[in-house]
PDB file of N, CA and C in Angstrom:
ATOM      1  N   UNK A   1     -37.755  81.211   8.129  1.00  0.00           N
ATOM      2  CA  UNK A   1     -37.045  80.287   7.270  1.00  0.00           C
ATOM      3  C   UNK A   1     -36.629  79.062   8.064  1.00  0.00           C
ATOM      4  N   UNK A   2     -36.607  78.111   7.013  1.00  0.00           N
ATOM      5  CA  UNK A   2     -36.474  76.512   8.302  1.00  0.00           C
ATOM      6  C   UNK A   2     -34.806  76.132   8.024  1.00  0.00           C
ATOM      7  N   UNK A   3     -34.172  76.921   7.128  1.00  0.00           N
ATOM      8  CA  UNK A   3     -32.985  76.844   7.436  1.00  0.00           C
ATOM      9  C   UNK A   3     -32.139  77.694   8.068  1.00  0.00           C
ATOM     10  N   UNK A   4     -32.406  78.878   8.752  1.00  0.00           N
ATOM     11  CA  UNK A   4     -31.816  79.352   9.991  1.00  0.00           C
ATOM     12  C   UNK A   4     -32.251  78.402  11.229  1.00  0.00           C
ATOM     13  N   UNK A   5     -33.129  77.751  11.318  1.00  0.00           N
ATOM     14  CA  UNK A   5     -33.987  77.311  12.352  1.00  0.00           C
ATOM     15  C   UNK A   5     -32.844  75.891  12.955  1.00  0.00           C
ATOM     16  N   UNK A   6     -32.482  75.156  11.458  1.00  0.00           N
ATOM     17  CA  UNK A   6     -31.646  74.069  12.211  1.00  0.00           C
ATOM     18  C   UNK A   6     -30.687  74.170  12.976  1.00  0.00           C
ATOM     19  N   UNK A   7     -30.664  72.704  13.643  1.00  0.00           N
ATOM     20  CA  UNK A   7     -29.242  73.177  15.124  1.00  0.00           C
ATOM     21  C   UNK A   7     -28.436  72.382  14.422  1.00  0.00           C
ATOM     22  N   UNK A   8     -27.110  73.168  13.881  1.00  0.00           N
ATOM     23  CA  UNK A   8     -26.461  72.688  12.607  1.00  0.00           C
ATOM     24  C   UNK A   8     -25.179  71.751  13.860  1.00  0.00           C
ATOM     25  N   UNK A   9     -25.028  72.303  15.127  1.00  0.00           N
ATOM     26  CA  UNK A   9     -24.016  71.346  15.810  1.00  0.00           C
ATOM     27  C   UNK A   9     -24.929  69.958  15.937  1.00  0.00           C
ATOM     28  N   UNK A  10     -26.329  70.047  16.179  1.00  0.00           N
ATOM     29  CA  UNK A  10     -26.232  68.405  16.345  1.00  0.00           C
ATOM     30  C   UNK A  10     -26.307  67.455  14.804  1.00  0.00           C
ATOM     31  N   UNK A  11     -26.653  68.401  13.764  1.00  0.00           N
ATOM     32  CA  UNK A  11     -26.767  67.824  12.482  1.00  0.00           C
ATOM     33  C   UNK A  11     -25.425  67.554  12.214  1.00  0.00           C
ATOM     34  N   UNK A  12     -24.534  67.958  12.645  1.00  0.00           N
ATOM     35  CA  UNK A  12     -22.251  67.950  12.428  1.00  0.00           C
ATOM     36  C   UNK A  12     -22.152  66.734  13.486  1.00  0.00           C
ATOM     37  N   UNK A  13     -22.878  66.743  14.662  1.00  0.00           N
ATOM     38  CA  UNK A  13     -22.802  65.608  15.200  1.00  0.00           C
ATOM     39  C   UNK A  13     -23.055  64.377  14.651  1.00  0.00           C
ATOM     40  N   UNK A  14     -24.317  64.337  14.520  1.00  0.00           N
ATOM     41  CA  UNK A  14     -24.691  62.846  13.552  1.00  0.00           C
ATOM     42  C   UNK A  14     -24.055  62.390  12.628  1.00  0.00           C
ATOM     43  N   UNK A  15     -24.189  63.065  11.480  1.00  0.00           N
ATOM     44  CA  UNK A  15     -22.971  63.040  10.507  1.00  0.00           C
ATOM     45  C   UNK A  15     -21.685  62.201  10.743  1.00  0.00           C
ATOM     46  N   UNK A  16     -21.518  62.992  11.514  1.00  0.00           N
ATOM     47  CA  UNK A  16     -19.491  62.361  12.368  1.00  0.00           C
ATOM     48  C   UNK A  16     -20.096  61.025  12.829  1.00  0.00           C
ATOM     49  N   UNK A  17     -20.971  61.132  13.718  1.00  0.00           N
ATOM     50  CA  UNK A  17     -21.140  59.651  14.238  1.00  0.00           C
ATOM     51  C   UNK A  17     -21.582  58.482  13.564  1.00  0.00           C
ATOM     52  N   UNK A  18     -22.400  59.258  12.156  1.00  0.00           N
ATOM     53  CA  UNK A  18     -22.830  57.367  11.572  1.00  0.00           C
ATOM     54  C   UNK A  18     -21.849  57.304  11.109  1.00  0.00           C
ATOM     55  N   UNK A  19     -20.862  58.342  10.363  1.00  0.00           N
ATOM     56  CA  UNK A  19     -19.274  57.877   9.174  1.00  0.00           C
ATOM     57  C   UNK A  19     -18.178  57.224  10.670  1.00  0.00           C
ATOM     58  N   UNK A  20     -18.516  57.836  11.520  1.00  0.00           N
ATOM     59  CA  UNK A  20     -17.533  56.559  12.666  1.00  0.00           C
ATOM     60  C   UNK A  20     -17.855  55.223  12.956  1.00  0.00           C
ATOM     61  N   UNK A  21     -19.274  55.479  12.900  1.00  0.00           N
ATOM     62  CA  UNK A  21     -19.561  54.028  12.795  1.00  0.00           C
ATOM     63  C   UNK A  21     -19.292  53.383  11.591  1.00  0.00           C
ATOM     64  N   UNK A  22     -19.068  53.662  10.677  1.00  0.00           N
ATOM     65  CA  UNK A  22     -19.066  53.321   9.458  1.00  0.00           C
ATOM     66  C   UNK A  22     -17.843  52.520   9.454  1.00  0.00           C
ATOM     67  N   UNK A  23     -16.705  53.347   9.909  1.00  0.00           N
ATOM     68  CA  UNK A  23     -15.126  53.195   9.506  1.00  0.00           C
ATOM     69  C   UNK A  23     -14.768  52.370  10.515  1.00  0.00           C
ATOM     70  N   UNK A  24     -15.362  52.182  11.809  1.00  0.00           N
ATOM     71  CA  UNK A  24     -14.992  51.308  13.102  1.00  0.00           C
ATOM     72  C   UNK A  24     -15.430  50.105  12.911  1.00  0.00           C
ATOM     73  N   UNK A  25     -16.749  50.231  11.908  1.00  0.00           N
ATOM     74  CA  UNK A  25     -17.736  48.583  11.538  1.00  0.00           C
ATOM     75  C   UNK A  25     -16.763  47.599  10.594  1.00  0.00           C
ATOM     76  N   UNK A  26     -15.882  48.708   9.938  1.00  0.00           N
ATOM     77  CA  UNK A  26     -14.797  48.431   8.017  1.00  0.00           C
ATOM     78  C   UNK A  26     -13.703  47.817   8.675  1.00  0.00           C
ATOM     79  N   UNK A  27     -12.968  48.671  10.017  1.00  0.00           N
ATOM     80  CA  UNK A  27     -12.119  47.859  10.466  1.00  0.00           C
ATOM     81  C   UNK A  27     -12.152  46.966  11.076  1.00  0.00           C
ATOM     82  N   UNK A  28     -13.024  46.649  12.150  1.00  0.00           N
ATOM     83  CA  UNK A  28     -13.616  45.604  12.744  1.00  0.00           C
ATOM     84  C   UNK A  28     -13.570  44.301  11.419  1.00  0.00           C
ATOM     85  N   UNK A  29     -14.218  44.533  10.536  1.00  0.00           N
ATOM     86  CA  UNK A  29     -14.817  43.601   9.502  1.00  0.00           C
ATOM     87  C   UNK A  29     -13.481  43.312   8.934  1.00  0.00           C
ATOM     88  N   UNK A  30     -12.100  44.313   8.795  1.00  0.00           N
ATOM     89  CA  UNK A  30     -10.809  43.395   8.328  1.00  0.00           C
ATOM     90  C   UNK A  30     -10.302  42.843   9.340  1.00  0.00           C
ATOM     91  N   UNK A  31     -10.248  43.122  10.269  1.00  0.00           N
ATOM     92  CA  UNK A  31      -9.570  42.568  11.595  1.00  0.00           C
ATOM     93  C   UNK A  31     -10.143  40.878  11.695  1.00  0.00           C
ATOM     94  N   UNK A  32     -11.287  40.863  11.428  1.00  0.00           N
ATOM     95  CA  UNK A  32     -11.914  39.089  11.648  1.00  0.00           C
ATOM     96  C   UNK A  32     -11.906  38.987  10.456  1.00  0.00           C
ATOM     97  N   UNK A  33     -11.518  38.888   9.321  1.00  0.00           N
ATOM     98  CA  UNK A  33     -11.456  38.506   7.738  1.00  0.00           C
ATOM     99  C   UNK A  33      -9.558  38.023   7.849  1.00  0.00           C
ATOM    100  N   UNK A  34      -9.247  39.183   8.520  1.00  0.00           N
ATOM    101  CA  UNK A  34      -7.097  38.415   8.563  1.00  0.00           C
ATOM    102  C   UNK A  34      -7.915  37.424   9.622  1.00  0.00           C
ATOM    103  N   UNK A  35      -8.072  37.755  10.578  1.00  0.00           N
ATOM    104  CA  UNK A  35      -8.191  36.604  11.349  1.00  0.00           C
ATOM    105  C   UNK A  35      -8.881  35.127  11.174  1.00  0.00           C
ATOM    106  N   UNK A  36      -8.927  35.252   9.968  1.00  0.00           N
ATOM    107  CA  UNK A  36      -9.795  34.099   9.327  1.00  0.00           C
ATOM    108  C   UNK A  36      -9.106  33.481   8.696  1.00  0.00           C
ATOM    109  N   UNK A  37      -7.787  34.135   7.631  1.00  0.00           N
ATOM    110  CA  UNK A  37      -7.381  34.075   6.726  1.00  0.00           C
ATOM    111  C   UNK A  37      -6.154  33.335   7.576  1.00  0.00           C
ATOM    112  N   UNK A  38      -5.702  33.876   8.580  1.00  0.00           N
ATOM    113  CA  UNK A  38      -4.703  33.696   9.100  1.00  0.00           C
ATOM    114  C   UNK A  38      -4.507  32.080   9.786  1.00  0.00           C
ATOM    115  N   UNK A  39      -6.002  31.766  10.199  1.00  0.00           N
ATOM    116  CA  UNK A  39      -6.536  30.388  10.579  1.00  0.00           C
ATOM    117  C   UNK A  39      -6.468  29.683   9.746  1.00  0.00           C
ATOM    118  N   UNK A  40      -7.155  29.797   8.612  1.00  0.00           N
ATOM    119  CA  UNK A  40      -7.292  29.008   7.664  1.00  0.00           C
ATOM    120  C   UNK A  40      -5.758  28.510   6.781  1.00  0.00           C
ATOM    121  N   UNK A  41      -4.973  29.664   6.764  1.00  0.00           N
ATOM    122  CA  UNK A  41      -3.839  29.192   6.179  1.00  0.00           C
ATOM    123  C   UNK A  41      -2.809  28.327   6.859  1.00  0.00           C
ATOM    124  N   UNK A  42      -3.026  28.264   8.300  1.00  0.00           N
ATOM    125  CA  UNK A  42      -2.470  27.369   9.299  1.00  0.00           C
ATOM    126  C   UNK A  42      -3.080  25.900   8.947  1.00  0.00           C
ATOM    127  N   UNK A  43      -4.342  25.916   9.130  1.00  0.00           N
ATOM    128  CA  UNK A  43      -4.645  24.426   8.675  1.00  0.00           C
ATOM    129  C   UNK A  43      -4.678  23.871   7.736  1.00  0.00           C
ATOM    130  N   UNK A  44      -4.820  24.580   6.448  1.00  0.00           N
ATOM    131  CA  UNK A  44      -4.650  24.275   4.979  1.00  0.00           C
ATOM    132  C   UNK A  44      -2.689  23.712   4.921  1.00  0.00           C
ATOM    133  N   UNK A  45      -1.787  24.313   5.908  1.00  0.00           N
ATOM    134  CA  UNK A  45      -0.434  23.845   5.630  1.00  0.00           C
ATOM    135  C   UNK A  45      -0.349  22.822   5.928  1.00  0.00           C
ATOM    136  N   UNK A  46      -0.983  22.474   7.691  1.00  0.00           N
ATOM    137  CA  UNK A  46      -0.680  21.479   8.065  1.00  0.00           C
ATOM    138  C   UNK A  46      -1.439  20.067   7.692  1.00  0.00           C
ATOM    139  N   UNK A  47      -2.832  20.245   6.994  1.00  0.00           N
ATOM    140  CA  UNK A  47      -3.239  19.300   6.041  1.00  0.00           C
ATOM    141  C   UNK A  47      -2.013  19.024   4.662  1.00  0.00           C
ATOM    142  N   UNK A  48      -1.484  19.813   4.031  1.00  0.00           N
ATOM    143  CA  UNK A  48      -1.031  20.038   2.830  1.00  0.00           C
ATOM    144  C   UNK A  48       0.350  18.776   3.441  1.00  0.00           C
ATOM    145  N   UNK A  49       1.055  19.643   4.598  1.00  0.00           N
ATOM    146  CA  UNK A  49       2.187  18.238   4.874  1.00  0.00           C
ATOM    147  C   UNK A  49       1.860  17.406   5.077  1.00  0.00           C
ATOM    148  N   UNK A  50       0.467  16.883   6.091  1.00  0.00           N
ATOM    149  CA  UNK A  50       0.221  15.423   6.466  1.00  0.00           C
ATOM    150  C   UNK A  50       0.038  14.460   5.005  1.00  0.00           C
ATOM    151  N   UNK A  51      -0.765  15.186   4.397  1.00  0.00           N
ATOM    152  CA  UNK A  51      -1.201  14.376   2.485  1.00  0.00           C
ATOM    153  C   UNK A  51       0.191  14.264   1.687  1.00  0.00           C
ATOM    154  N   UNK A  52       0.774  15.199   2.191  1.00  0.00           N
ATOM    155  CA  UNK A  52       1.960  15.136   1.192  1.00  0.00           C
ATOM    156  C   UNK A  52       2.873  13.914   1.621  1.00  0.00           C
ATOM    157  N   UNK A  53       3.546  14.014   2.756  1.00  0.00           N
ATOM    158  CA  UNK A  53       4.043  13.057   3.646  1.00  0.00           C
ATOM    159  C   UNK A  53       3.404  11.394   3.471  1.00  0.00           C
ATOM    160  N   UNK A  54       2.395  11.531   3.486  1.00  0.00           N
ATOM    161  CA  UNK A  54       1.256   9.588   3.248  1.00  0.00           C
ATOM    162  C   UNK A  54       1.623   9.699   1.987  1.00  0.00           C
ATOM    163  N   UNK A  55       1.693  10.813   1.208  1.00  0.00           N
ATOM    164  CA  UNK A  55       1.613  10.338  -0.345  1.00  0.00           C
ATOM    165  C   UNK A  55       2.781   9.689  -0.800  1.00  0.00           C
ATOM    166  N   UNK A  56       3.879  10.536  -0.245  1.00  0.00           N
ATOM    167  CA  UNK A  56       5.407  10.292  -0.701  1.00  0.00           C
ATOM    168  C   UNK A  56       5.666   8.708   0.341  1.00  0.00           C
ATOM    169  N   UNK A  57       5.600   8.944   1.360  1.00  0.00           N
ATOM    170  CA  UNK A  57       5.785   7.218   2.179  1.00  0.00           C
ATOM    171  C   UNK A  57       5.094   6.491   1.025  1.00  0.00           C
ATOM    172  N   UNK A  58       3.771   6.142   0.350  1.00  0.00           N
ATOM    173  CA  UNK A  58       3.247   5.502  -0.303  1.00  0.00           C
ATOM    174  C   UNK A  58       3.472   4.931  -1.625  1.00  0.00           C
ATOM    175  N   UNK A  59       3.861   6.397  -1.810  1.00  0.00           N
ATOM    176  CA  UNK A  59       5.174   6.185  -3.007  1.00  0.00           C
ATOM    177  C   UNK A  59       5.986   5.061  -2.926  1.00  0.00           C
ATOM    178  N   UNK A  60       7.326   5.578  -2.076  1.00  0.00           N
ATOM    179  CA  UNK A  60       8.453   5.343  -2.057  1.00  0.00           C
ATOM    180  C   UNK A  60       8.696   3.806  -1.593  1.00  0.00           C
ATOM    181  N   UNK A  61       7.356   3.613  -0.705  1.00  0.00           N
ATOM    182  CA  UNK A  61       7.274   1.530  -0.805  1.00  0.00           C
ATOM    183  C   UNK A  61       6.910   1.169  -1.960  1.00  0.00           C
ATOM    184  N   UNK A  62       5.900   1.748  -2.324  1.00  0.00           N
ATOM    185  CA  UNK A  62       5.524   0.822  -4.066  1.00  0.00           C
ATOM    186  C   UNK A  62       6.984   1.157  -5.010  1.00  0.00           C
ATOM    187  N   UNK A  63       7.242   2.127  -4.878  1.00  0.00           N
ATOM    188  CA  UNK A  63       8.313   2.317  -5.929  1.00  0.00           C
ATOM    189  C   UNK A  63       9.709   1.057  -5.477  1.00  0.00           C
ATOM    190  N   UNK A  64       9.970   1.386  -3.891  1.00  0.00           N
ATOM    191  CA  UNK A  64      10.907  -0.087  -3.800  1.00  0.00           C
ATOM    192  C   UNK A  64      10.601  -1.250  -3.854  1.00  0.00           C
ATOM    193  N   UNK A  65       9.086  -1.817  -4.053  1.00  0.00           N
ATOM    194  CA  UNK A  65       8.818  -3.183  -4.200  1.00  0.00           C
ATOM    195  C   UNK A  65       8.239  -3.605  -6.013  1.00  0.00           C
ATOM    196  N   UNK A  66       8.999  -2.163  -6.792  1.00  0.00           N
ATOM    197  CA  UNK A  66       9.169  -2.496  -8.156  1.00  0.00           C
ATOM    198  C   UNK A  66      10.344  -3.409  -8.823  1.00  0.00           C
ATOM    199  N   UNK A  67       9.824  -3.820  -9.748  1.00  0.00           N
ATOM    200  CA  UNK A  67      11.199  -4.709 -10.099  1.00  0.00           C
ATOM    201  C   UNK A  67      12.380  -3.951 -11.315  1.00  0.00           C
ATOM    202  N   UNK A  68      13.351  -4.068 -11.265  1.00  0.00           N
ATOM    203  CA  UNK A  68      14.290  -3.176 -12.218  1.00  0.00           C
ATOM    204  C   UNK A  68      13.502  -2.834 -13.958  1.00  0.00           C
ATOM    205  N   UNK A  69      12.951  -3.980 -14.541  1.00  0.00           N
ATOM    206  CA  UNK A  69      11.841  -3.992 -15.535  1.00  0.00           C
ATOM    207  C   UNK A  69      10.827  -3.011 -15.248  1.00  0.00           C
ATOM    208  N   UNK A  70      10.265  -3.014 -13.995  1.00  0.00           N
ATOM    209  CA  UNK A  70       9.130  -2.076 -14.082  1.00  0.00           C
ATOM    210  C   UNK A  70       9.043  -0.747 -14.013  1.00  0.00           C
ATOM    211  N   UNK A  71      10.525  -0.501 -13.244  1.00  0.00           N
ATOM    212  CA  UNK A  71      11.533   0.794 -13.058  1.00  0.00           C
ATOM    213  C   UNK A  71      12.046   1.349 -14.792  1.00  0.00           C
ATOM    214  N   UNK A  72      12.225   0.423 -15.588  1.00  0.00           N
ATOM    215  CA  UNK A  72      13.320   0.630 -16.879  1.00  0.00           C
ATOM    216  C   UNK A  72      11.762   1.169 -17.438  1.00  0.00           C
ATOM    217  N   UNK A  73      10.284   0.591 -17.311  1.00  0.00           N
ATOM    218  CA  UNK A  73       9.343   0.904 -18.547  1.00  0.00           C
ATOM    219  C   UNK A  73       8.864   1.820 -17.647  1.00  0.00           C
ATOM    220  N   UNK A  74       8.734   2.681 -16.568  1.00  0.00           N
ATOM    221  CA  UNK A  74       8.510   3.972 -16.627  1.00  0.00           C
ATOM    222  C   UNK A  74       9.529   4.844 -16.631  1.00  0.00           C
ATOM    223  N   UNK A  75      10.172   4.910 -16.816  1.00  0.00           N
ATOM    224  CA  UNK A  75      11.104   5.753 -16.897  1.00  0.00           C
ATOM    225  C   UNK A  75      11.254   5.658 -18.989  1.00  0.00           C
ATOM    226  N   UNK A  76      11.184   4.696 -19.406  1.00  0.00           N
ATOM    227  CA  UNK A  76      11.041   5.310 -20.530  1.00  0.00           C
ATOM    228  C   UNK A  76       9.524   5.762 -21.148  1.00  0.00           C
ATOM    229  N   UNK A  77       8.589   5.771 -20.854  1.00  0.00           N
ATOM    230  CA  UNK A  77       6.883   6.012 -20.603  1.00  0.00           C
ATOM    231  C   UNK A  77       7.615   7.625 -20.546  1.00  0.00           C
ATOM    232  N   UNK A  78       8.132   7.656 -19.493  1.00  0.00           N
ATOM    233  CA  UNK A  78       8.040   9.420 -19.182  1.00  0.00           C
ATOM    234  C   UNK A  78       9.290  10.183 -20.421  1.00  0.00           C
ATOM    235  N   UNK A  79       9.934   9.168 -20.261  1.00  0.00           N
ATOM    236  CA  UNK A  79      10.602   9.875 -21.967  1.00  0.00           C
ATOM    237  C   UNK A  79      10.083  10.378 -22.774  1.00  0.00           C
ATOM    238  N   UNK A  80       9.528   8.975 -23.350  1.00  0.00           N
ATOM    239  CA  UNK A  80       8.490   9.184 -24.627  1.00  0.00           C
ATOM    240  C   UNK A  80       7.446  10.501 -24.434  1.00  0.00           C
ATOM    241  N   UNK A  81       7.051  10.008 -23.245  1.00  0.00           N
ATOM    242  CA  UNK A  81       5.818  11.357 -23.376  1.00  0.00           C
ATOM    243  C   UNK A  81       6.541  12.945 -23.196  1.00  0.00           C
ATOM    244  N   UNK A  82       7.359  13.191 -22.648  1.00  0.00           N
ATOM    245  CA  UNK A  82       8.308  14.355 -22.328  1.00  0.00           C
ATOM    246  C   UNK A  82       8.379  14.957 -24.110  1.00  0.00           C
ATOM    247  N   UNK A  83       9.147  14.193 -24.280  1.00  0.00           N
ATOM    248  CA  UNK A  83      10.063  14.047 -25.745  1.00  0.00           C
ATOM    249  C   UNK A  83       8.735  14.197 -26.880  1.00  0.00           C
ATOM    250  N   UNK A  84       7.421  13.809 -26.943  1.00  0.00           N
ATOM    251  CA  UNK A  84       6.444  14.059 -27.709  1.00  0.00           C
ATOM    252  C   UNK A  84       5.622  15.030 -27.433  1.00  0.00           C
ATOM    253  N   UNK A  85       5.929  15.810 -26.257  1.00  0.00           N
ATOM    254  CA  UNK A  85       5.054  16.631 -25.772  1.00  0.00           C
ATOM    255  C   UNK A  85       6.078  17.766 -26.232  1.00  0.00           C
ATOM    256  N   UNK A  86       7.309  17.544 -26.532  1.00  0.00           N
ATOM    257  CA  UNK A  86       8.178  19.061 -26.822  1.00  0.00           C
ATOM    258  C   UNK A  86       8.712  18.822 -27.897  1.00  0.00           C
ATOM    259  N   UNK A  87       8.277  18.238 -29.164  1.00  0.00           N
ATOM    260  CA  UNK A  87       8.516  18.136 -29.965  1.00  0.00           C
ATOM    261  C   UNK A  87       7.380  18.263 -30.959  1.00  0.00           C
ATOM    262  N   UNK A  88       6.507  18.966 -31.079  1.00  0.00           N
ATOM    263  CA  UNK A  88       5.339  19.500 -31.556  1.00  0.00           C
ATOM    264  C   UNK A  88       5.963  20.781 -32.570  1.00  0.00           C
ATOM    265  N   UNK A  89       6.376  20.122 -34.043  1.00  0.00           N
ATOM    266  CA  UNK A  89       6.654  21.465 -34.763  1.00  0.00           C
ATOM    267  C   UNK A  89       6.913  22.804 -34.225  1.00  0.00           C
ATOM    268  N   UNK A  90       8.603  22.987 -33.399  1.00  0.00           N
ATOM    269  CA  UNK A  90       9.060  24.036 -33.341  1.00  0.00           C
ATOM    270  C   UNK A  90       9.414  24.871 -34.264  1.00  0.00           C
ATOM    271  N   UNK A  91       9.220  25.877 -34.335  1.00  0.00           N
ATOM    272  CA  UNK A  91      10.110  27.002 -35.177  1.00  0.00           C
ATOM    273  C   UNK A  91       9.419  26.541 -36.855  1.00  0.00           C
ATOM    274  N   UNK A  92       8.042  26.285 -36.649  1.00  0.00           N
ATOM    275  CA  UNK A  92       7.279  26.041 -38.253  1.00  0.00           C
ATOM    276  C   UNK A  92       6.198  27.128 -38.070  1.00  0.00           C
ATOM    277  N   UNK A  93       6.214  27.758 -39.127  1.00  0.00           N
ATOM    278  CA  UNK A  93       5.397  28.769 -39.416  1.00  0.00           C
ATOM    279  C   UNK A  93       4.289  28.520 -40.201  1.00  0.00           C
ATOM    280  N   UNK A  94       3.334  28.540 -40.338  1.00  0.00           N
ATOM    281  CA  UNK A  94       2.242  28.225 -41.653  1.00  0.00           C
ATOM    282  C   UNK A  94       1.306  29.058 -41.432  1.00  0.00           C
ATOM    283  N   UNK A  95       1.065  29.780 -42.895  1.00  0.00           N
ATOM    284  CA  UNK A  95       0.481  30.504 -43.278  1.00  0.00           C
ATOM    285  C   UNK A  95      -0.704  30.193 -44.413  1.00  0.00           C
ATOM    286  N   UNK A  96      -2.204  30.278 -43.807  1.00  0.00           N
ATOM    287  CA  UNK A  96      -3.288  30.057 -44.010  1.00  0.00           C
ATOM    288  C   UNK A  96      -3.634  31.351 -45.387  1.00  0.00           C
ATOM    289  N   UNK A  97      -3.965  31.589 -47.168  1.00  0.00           N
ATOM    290  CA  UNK A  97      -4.350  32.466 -47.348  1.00  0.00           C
ATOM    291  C   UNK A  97      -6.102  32.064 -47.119  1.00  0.00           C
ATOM    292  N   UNK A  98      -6.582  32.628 -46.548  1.00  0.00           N
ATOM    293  CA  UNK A  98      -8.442  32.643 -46.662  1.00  0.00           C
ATOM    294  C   UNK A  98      -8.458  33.724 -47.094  1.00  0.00           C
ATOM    295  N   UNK A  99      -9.536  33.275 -48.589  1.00  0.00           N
ATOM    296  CA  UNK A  99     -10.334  34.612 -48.908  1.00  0.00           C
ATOM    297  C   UNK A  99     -11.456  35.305 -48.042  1.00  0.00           C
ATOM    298  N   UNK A 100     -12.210  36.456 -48.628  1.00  0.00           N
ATOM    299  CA  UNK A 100     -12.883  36.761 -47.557  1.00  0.00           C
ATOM    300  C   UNK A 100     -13.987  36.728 -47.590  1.00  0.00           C
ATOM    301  N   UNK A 101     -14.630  36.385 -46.730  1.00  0.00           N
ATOM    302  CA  UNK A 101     -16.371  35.735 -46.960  1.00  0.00           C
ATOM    303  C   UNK A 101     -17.132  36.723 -47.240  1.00  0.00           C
ATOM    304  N   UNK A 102     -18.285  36.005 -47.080  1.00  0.00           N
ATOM    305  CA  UNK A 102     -19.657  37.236 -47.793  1.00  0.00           C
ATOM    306  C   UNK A 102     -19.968  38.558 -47.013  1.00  0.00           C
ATOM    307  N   UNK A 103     -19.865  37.689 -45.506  1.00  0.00           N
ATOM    308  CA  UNK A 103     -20.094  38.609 -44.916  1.00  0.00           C
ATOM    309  C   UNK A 103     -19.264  40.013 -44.319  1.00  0.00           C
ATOM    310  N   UNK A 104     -18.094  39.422 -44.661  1.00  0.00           N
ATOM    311  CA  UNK A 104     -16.739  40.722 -44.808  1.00  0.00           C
ATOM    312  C   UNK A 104     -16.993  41.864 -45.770  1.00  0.00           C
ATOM    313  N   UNK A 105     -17.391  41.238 -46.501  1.00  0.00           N
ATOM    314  CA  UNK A 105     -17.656  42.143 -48.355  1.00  0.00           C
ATOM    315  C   UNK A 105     -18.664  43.128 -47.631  1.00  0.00           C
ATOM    316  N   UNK A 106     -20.087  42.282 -46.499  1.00  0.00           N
ATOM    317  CA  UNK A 106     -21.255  43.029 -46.728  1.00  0.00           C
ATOM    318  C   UNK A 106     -20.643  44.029 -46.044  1.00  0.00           C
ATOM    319  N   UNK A 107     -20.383  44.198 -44.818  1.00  0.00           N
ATOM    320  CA  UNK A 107     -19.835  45.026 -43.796  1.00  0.00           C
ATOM    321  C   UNK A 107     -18.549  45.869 -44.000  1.00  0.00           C
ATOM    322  N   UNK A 108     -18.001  45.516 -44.455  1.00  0.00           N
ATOM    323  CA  UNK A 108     -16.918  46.645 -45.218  1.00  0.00           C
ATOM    324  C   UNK A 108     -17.406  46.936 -46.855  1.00  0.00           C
ATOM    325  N   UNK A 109     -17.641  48.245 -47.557  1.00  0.00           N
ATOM    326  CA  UNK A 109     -18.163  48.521 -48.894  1.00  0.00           C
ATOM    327  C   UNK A 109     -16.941  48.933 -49.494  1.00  0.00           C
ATOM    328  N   UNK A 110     -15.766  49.071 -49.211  1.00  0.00           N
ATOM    329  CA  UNK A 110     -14.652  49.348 -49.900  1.00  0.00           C
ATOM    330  C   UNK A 110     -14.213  47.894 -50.459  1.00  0.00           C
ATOM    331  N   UNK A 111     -14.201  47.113 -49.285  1.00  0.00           N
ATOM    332  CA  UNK A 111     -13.678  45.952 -50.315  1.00  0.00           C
ATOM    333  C   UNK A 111     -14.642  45.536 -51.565  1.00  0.00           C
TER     334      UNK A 111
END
């Protein structure tokens, strides 16, 4: 018989050794994935302040070399739009009756 015949310790060996390789390849593979993640979120911040920082300086001169007029019509611009954007029929209910089409009738035989 060819199954008394196998040498079942080195077949328990192999076994163990490709699933170690397996699990040593999985951790390896998270270990440089944080380490990627961990890079990347460092430079994504420090881009995120430098843009943010030029944006707001860029701002904050155009905004002081506005004139009180040009200051008074955005500031009401952002009213208006605020105020029309939250004022979209609150608390209205409407109720649609539709009858029911042909193809409701075909697919349900009770109605």
């Amino acid at each position: 018989m060819i199954l008394l015949t196998t040498d079942w310790t080195q077949a328990w060996l192999m076994t163990g050794l490709g699933i170690g390789v397996v699990f040593v390849i999985l951790i390896l593979l998270i270990l440089v994935l944080q380490l990627f993640s961990a890079t990347g979120r460092k430079t994504t911040a420090k881009a995120i302040n430098v843009t943010t920082d030029y944006k707001e300086r860029k701002q904050a001169k155009a905004f002081d070399k506005a004139s009180e007029e040009e200051k008074a019509a955005v500031a009401v611009a952002l009213y208006l739009y605020y105020y029309e954007k939250n004022n979209r029929e609150n608390r209205v209910l409407t109720i649609k009756n539709n009858p029911n089409s042909a193809w409701h009738a075909e697919l349900n035989e009770r109605l």
